[in-house]
C-alpha atoms as a PDB file:
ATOM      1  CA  UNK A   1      22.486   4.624 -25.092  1.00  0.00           C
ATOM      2  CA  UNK A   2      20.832   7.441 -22.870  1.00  0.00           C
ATOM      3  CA  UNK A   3      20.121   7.896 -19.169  1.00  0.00           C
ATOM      4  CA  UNK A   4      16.423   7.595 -20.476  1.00  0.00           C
ATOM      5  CA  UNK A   5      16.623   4.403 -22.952  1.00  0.00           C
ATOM      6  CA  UNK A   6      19.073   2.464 -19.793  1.00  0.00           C
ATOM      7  CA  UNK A   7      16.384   3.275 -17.487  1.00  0.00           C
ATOM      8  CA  UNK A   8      13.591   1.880 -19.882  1.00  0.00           C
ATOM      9  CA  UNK A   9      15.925  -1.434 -20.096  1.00  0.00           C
ATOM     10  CA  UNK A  10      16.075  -1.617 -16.301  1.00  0.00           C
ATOM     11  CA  UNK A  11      12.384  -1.183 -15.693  1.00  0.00           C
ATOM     12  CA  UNK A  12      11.600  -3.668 -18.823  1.00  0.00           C
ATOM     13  CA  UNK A  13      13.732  -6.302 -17.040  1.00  0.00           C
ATOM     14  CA  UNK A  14      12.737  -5.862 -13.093  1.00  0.00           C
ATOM     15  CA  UNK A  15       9.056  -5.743 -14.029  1.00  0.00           C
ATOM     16  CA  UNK A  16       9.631  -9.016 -16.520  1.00  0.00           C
ATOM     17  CA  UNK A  17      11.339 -10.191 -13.416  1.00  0.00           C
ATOM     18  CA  UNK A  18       8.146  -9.616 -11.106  1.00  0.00           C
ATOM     19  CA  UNK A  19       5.947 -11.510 -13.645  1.00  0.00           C
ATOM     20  CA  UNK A  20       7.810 -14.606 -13.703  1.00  0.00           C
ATOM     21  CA  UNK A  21       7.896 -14.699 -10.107  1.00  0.00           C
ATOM     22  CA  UNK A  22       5.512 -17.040  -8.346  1.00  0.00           C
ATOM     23  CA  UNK A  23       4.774 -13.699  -5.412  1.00  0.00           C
ATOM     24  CA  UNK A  24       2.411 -11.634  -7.748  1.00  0.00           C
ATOM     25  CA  UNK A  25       0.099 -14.320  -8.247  1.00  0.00           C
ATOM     26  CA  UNK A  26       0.339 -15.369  -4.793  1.00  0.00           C
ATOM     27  CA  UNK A  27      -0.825 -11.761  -4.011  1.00  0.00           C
ATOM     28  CA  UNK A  28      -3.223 -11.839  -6.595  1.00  0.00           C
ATOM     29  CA  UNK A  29      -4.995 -15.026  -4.960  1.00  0.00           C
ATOM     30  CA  UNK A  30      -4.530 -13.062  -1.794  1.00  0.00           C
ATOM     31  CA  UNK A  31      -6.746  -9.888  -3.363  1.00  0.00           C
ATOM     32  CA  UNK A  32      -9.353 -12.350  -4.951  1.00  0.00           C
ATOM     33  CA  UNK A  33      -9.745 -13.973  -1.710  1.00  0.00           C
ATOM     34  CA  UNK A  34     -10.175 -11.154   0.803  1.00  0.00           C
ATOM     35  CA  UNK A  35     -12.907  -9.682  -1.645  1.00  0.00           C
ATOM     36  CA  UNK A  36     -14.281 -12.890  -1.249  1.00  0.00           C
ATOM     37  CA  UNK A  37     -14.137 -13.332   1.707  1.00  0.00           C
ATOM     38  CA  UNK A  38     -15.858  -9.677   2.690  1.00  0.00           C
ATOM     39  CA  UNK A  39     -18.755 -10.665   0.095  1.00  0.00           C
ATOM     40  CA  UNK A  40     -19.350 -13.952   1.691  1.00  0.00           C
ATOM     41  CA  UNK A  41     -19.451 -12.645   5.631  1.00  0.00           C
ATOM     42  CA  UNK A  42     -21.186  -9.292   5.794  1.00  0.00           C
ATOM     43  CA  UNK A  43     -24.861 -11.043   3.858  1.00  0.00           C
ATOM     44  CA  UNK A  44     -24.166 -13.885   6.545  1.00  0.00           C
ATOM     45  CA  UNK A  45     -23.474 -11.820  10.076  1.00  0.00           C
ATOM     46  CA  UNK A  46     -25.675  -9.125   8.943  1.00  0.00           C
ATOM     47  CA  UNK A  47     -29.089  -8.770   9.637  1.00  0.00           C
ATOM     48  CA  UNK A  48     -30.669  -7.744   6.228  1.00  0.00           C
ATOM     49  CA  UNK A  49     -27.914  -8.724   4.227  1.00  0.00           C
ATOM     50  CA  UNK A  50     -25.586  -5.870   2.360  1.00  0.00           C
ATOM     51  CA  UNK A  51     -25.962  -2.574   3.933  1.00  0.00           C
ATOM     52  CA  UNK A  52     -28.553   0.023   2.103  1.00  0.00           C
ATOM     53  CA  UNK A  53     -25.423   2.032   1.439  1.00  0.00           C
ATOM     54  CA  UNK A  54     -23.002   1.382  -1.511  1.00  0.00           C
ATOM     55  CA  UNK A  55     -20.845   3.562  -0.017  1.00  0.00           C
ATOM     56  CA  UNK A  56     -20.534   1.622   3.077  1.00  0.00           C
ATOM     57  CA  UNK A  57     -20.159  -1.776   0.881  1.00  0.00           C
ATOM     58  CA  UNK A  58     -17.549  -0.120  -1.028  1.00  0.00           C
ATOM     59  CA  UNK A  59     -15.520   1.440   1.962  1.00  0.00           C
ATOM     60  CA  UNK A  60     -15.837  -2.852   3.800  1.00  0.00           C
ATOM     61  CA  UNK A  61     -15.031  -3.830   0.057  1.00  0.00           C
ATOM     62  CA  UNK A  62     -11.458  -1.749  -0.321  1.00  0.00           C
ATOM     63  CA  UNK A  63      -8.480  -3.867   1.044  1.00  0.00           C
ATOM     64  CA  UNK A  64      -6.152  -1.306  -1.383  1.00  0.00           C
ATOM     65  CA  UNK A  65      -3.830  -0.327   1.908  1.00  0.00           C
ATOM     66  CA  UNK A  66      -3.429  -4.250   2.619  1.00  0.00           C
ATOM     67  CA  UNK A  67      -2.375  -5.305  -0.512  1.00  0.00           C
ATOM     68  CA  UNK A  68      -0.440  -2.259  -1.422  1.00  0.00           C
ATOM     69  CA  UNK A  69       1.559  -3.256   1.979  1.00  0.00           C
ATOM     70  CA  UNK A  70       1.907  -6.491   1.016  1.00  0.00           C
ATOM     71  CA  UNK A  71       2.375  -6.185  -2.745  1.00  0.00           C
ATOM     72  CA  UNK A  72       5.336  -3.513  -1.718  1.00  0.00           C
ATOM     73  CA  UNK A  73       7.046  -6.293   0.601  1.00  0.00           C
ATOM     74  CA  UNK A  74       7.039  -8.897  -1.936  1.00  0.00           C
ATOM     75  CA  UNK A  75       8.124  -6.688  -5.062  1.00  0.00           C
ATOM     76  CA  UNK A  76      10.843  -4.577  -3.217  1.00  0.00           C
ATOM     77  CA  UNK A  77      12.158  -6.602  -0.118  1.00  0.00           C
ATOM     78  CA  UNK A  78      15.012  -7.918  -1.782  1.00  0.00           C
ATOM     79  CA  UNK A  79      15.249  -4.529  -5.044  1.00  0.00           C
ATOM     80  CA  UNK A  80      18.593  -3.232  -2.812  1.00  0.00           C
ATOM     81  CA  UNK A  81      19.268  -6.071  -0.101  1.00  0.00           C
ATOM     82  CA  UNK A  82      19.126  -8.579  -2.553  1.00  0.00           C
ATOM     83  CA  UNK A  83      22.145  -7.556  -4.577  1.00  0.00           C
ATOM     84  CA  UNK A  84      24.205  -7.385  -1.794  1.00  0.00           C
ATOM     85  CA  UNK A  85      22.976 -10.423  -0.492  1.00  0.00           C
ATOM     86  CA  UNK A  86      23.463 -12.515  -3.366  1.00  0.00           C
ATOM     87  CA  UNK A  87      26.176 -11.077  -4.455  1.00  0.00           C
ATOM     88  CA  UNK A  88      24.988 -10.174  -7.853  1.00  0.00           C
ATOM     89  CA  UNK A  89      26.033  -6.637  -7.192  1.00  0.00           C
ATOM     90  CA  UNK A  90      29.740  -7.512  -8.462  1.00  0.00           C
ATOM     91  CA  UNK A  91      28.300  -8.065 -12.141  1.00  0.00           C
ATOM     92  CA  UNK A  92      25.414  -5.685 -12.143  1.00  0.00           C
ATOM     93  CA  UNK A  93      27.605  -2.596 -10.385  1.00  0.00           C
ATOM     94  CA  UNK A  94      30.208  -2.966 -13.508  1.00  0.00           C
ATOM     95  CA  UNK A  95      27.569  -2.828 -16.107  1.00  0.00           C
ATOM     96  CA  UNK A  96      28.062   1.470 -17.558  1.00  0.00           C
ATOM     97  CA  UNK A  97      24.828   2.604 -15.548  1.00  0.00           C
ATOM     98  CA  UNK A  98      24.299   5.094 -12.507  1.00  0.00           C
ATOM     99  CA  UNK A  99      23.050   3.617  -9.445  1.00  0.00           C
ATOM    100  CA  UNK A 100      20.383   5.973  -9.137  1.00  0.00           C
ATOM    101  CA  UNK A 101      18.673   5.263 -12.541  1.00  0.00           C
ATOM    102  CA  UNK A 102      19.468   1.367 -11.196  1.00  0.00           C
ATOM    103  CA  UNK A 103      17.209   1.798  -8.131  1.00  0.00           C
ATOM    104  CA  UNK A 104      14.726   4.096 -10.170  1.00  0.00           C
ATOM    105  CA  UNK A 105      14.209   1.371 -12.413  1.00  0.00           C
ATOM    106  CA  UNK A 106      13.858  -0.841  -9.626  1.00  0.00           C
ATOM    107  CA  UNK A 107      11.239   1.198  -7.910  1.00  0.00           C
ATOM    108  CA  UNK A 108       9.071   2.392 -11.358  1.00  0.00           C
ATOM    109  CA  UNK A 109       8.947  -1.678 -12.042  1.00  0.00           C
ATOM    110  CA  UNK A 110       7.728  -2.436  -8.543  1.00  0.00           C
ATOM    111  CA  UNK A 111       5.590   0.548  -8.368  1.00  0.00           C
ATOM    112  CA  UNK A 112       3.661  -1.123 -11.934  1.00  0.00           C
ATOM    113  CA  UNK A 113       3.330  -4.108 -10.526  1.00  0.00           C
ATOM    114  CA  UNK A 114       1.334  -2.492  -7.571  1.00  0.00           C
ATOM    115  CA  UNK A 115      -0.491  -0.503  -9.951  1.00  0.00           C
ATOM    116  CA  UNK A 116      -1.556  -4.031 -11.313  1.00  0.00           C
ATOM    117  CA  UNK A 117      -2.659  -5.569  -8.571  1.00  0.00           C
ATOM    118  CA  UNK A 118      -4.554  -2.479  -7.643  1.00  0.00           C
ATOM    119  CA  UNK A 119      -6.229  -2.327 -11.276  1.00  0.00           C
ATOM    120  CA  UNK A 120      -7.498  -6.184 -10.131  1.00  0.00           C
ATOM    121  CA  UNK A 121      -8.860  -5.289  -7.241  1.00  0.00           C
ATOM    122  CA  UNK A 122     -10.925  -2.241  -8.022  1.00  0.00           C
ATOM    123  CA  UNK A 123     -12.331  -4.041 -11.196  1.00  0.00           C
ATOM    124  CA  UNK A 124     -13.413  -6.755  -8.049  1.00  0.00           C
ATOM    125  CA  UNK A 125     -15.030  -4.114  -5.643  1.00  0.00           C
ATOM    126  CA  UNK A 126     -16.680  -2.168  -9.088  1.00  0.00           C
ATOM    127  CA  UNK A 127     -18.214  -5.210 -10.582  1.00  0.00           C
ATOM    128  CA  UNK A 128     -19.439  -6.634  -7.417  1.00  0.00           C
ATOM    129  CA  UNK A 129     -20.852  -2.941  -6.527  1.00  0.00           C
ATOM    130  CA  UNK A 130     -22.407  -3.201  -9.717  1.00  0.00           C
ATOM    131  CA  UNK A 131     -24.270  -6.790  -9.158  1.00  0.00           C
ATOM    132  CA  UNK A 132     -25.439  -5.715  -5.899  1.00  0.00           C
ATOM    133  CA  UNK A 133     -26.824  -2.282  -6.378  1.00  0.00           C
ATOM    134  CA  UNK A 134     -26.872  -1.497  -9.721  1.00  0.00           C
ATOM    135  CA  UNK A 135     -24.475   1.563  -8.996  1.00  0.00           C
ATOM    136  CA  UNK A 136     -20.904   2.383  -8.285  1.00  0.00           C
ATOM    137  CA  UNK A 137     -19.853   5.340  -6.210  1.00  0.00           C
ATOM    138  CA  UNK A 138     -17.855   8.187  -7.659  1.00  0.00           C
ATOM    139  CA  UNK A 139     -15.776   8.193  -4.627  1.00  0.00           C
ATOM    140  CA  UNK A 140     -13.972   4.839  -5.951  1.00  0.00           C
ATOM    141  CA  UNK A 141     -12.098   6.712  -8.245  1.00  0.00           C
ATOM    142  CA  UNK A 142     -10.659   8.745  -5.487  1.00  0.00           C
ATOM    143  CA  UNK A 143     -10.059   5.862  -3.365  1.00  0.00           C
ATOM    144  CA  UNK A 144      -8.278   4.336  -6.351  1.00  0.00           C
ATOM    145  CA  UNK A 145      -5.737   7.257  -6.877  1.00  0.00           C
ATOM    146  CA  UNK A 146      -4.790   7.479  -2.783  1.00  0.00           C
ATOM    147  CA  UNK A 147      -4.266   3.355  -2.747  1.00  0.00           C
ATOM    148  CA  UNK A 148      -1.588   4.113  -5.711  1.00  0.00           C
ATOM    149  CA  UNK A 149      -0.251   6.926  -3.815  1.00  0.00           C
ATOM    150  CA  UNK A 150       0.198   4.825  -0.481  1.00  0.00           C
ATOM    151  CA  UNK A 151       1.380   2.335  -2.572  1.00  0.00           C
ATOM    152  CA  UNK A 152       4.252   4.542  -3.757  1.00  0.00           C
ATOM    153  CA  UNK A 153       4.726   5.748   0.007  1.00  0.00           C
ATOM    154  CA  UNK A 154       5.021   2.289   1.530  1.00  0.00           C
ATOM    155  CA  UNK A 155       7.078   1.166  -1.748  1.00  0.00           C
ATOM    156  CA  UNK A 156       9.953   3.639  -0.894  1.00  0.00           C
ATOM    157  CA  UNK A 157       9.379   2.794   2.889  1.00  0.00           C
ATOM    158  CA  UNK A 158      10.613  -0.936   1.887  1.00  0.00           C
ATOM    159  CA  UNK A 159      13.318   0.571  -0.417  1.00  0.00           C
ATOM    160  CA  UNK A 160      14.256   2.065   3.011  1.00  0.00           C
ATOM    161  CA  UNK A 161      14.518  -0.752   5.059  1.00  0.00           C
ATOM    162  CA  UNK A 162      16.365  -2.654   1.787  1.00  0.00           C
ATOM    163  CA  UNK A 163      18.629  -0.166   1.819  1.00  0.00           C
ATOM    164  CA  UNK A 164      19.669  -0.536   5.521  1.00  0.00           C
ATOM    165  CA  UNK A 165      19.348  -4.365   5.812  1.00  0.00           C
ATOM    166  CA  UNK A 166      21.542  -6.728   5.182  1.00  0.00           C
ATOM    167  CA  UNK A 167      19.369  -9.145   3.682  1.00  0.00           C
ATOM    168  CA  UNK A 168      15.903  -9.926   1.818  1.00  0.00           C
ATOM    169  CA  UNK A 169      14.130 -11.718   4.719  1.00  0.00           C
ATOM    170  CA  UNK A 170      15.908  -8.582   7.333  1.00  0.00           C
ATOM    171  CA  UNK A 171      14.305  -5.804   4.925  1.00  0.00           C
ATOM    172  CA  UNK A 172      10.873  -8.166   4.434  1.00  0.00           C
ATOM    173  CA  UNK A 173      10.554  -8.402   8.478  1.00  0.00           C
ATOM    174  CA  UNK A 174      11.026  -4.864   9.130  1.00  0.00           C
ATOM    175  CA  UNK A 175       9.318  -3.289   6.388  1.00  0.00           C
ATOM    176  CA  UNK A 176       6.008  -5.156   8.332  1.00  0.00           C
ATOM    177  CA  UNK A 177       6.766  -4.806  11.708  1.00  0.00           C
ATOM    178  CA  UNK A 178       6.850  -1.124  10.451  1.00  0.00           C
ATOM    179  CA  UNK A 179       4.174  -0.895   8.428  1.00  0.00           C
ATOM    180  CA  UNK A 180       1.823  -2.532  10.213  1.00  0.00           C
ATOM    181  CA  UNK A 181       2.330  -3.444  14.173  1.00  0.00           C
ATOM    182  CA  UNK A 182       4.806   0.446  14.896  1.00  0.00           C
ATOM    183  CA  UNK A 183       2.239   2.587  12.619  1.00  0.00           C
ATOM    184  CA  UNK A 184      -0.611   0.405  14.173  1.00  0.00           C
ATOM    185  CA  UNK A 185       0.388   1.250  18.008  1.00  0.00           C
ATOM    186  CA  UNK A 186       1.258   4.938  16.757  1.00  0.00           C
ATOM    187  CA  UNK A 187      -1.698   5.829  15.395  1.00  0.00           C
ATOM    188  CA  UNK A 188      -3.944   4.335  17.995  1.00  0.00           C
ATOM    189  CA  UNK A 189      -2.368   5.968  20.729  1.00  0.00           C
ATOM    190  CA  UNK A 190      -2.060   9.412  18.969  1.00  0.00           C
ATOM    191  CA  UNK A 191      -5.644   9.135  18.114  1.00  0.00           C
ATOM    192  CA  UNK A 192      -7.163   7.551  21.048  1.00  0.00           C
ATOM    193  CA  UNK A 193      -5.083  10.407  23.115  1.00  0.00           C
ATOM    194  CA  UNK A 194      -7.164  13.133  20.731  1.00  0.00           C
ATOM    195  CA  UNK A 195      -3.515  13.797  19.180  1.00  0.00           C
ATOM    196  CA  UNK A 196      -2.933  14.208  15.134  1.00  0.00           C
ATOM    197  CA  UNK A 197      -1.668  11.530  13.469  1.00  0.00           C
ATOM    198  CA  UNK A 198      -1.173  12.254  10.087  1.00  0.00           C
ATOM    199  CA  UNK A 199       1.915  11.678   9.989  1.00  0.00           C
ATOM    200  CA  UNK A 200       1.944   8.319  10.677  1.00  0.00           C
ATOM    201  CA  UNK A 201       1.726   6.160   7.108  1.00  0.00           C
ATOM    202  CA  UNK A 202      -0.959   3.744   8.289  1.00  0.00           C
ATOM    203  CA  UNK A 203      -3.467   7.101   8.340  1.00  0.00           C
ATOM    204  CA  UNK A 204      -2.648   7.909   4.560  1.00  0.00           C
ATOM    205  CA  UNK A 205      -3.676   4.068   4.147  1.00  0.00           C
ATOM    206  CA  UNK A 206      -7.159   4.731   6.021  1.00  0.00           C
ATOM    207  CA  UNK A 207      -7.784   7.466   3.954  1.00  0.00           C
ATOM    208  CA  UNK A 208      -8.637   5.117   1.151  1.00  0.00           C
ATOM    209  CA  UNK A 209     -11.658   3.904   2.872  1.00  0.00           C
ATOM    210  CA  UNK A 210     -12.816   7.000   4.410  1.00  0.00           C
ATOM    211  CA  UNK A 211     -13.451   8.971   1.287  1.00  0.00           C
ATOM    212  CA  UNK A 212     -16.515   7.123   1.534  1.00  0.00           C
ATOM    213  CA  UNK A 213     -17.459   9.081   4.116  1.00  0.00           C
ATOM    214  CA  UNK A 214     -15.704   8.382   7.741  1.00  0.00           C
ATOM    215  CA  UNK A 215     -16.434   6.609  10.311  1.00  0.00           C
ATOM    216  CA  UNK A 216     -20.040   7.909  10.808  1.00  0.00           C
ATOM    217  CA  UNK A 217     -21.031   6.994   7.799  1.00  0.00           C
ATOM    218  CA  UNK A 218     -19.573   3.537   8.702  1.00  0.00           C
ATOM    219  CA  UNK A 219     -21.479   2.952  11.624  1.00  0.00           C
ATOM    220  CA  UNK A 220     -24.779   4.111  10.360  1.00  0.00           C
ATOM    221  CA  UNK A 221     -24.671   1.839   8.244  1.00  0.00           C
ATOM    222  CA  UNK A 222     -24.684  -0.973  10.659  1.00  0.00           C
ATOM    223  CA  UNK A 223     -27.802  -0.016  12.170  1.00  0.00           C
ATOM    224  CA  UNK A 224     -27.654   3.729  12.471  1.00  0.00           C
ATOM    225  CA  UNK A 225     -27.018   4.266  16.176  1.00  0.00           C
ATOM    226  CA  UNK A 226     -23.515   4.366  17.900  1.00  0.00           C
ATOM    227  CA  UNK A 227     -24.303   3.797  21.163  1.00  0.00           C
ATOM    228  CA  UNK A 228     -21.879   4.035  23.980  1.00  0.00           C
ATOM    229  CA  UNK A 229     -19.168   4.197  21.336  1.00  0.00           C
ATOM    230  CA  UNK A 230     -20.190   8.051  20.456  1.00  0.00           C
ATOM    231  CA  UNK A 231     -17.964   9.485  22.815  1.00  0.00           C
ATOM    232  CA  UNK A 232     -14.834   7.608  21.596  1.00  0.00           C
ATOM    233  CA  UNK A 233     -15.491   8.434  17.851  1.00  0.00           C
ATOM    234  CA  UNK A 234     -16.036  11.802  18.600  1.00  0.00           C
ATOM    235  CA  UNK A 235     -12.518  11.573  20.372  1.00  0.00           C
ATOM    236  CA  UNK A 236     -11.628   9.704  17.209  1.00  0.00           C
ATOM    237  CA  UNK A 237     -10.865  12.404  14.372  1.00  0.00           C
ATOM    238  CA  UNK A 238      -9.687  11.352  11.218  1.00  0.00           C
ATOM    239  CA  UNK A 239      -6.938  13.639   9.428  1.00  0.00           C
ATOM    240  CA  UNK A 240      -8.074  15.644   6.106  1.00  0.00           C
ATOM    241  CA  UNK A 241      -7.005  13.808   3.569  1.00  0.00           C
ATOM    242  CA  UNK A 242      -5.154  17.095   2.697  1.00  0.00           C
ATOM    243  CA  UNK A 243      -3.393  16.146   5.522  1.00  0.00           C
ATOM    244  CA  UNK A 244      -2.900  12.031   4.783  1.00  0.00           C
ATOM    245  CA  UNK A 245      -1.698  13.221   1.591  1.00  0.00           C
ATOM    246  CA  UNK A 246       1.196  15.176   3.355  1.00  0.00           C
ATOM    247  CA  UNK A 247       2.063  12.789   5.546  1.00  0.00           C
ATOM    248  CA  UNK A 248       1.767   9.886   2.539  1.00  0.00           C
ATOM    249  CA  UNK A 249       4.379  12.652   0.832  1.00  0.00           C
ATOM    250  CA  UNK A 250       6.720  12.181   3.676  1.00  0.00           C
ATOM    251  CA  UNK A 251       7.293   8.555   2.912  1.00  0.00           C
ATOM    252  CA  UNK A 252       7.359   8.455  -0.353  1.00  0.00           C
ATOM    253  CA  UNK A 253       9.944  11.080  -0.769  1.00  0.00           C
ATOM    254  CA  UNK A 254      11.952  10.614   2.337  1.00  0.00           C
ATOM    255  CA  UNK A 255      12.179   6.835   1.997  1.00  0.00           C
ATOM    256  CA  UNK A 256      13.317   6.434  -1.721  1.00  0.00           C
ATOM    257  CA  UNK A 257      16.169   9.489  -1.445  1.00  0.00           C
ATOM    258  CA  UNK A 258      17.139   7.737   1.829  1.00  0.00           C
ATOM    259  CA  UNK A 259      17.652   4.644   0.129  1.00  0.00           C
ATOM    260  CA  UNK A 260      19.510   6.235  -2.542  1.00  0.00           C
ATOM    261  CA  UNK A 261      21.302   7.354  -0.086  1.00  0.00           C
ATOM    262  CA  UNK A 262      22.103   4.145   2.161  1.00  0.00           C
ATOM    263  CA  UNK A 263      22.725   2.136  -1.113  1.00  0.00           C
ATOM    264  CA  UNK A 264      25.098   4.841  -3.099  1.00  0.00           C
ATOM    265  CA  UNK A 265      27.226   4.057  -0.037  1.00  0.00           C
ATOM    266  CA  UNK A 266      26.633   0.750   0.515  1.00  0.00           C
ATOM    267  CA  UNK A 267      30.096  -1.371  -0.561  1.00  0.00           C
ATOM    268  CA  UNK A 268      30.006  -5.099  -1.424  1.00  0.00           C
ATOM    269  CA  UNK A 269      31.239  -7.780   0.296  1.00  0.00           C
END
């Protein structure tokens, strides 16, 4: 058997793995609700109802960065730790396969399983754009292909912190803390301090909203004027997303050939 057709086995078995698992509906549920959620509040706290804009519906309607977060946690917490932890490593390591087309597998099944949950919620945000105005923005498609890339970014970021933890729950807990309280702090200081933040991988997960448009756009359409806020969102610059797209790059390369790295060396227990 080839590199290619043991890789294809791998894959086939994590991602049949993933949909026997209780997590992706759970996330699924998740996904259904928050677009639920955002169609049920902004026609009730709004005066008016939906904003004029579809772009601005679309942009409150894309939780892609959120669920690609939390879709990467639950698929890949436990891809590297897991083994160790569980001590399944002593029968998988002995099976005739490298460890590098093990992880691959690994990641290209969690990565699908992303990709699905993506799929289901931009078939939400494009049939609800559709019942409300009749239209949906070309921009979705954009927004679509930079939530898959963030998801790939953030995936290898958890294949990171697998790699290095000693356990699923270790690897779950700092792959969030990470993700979203460090990045969080990060890039509100960097930007609040008129600093770039690119880099930071919660900015390649803004991105996805922002193709909409930015932040002006945003606020205009909640009633056109900013107010006292102007001078902070002027200080407020988002990156390119050029730029996201770099920084995005950083992750997703960096993280999965450091935990290639970690787990190559990595000796059971």
């Amino acid at each position: 058997m080839s590199d290619f057709e043991k890789l294809g086995v791998v894959i086939k078995y994590e991602f049949l793995k993933h949909i026997r698992r209780a997590r992706l509906y759970i996330i699924l549920g998740i996904a259904l609700l928050a677009e639920a959620l955002v169609l049920i509040l902004v026609p009730t706290l709004m005066t008016g109802g939906f904003p004029d804009n579809v772009k601005v519906m679309a942009a409150l309607l894309t939780v892609g960065p959120s669920m690609a977060a939390l879709g990467a946690v639950f698929f890949a917490g436990d891809a590297i730790a897991g083994e160790y932890e569980s001590k399944t490593g002593f029968l998988l390591f002995t099976n005739p396969i490298k460890r590098i087309l093990l992880w691959s597998g690994k990641y290209l099944a969690g990565f699908i399983a992303i990709a699905l949950l993506m799929i289901f919620t931009y078939i939400i945000i494009a049939i609800s754009l559709l019942a409300i105005y009749q239209e949906v923005p070309i921009e979705i498609f954009k927004s679509f292909g930079l939530a898959l890339f963030y998801a790939a970014a953030t995936l290898s970021t958890t294949f990171f912190f697998s790699a290095l933890s000693k356990g699923s729950m270790g690897a779950t807990i700092m792959t969030l803390v990470f993700v979203w309280v460090i990045c969080g702090i990060l890039e509100s200081v960097l930007a609040l301090t008129g600093n770039p933040y690119w880099y930071v991988l919660s900015a390649g997960g803004d991105s996805i909203a922002l193709v909409y448009g930015g932040m002006e756009q945003m606020m205009s359409g909640f009633g056109g004027g900013f107010g006292g806020g102007s001078d902070m969102l002027n200080m407020f610059k988002s990156p390119t997303l050029g730029m996201a797209a770099w920084g995005m790059t950083i992750y997703f390369v960096g993280g999965f050939i450091a935990s290639i790295f970690l787990a190559k060396r990595r000796q059971l227990s």
